[in-house]
C-alpha atoms as a PDB file:
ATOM      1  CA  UNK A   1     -37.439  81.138  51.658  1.00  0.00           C
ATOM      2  CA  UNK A   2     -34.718  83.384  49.489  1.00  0.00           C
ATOM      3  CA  UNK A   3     -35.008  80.807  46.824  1.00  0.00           C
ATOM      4  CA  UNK A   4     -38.938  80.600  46.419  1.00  0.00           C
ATOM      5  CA  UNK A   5     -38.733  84.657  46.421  1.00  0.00           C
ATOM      6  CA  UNK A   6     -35.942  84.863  43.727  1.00  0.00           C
ATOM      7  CA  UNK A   7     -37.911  82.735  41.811  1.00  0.00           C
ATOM      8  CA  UNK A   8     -41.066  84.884  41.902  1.00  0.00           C
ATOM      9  CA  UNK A   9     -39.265  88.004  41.314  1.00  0.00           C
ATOM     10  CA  UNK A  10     -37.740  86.560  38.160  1.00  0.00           C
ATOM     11  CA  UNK A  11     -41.032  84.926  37.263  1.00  0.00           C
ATOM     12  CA  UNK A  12     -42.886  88.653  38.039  1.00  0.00           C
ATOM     13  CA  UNK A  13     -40.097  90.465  35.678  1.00  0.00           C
ATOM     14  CA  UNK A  14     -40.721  87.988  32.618  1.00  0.00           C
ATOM     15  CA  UNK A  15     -44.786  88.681  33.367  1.00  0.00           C
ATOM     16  CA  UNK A  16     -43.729  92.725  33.421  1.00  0.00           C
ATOM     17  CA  UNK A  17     -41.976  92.072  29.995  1.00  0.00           C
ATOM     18  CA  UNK A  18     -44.673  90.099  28.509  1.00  0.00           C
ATOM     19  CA  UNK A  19     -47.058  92.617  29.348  1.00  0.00           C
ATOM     20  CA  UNK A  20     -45.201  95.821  27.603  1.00  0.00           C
ATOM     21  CA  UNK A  21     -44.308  93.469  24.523  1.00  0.00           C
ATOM     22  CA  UNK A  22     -48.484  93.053  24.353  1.00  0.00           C
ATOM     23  CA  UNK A  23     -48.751  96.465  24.976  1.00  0.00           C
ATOM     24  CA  UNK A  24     -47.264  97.562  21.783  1.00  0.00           C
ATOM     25  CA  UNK A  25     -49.658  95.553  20.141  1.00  0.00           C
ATOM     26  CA  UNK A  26     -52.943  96.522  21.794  1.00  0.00           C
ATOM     27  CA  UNK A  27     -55.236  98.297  20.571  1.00  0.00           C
ATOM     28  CA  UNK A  28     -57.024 101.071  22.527  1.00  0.00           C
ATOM     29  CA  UNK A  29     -59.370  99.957  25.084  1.00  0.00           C
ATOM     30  CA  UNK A  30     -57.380  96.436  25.629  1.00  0.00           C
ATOM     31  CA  UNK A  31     -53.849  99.136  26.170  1.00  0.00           C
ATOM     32  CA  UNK A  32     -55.978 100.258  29.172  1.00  0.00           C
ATOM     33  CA  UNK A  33     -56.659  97.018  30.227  1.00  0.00           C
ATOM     34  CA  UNK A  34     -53.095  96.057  30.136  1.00  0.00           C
ATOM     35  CA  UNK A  35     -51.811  99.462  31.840  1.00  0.00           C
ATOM     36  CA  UNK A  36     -53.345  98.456  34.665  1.00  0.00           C
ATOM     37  CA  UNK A  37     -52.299  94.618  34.943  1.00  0.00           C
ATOM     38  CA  UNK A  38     -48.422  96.540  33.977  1.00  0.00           C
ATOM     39  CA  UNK A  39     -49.198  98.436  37.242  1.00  0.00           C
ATOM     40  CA  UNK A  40     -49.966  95.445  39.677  1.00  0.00           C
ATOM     41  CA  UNK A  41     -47.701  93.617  38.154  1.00  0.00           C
ATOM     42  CA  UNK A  42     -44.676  96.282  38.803  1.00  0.00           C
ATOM     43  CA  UNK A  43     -46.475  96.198  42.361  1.00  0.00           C
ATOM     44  CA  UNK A  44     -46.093  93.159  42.945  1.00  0.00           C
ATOM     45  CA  UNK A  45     -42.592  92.762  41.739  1.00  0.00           C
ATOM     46  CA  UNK A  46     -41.224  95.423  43.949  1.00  0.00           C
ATOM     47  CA  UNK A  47     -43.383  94.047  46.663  1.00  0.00           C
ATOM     48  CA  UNK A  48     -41.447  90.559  46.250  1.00  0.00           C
ATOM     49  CA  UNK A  49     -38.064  92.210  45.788  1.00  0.00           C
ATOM     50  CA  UNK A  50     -38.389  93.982  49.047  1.00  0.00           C
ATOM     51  CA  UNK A  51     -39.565  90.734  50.823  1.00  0.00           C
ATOM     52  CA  UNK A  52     -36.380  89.110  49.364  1.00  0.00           C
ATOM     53  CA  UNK A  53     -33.886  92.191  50.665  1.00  0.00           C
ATOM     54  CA  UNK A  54     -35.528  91.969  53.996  1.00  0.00           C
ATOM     55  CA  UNK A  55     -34.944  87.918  54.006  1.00  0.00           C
ATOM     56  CA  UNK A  56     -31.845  88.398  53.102  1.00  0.00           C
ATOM     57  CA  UNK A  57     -30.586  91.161  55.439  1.00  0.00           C
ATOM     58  CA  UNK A  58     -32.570  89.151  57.794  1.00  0.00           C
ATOM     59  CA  UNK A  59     -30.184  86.422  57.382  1.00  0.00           C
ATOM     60  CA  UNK A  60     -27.131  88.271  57.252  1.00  0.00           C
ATOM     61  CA  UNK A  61     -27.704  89.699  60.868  1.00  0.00           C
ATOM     62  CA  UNK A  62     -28.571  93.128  59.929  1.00  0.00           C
ATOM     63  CA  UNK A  63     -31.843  93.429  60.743  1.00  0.00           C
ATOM     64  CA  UNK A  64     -32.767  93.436  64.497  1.00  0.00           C
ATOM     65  CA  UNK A  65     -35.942  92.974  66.801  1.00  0.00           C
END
C-alpha cells in the first residue's frame, strides 16, 4: 500500500503547485474559485501523508492494537 500512497502524495503536491502557479494568474472571482480547490487539495494531501506515516509505522511495529 506505501507505494500507491507515495504516489498520491507526490501526485497531490504537483496538483497543490499547479493550483498556486494558476492562482497568480486568476483573476478575481476564478482566485476564489481556486482558493478553495488550494484548500481541499492541501486537505487531501495531508490526509494522504498521514495515511502513509501510519502505514508505515504500521509496518515498522510501532503502532499497536
Amino acid at each position: 500500500m506505501n507505494e500507491p500512497l507515495t504516489k498520491v502524495t507526490h501526485d497531490l503536491g504537483f496538483t497543490c503547485a499547479g493550483l498556486q502557479e494558476a492562482m497568480k494568474m486568476a483573476k478575481a472571482v476564478q482566485g476564489i474559485v481556486l482558493l478553495d480547490l488550494i484548500g481541499r487539495a492541501r486537505g487531501l494531501l495531508q490526509d494522504a501523508q498521514a495515511l502513509l506515516d501510519a502505514s508505515n509505522a504500521d509496518a515498522k511495529g510501532i503502532v499497536k492494537p
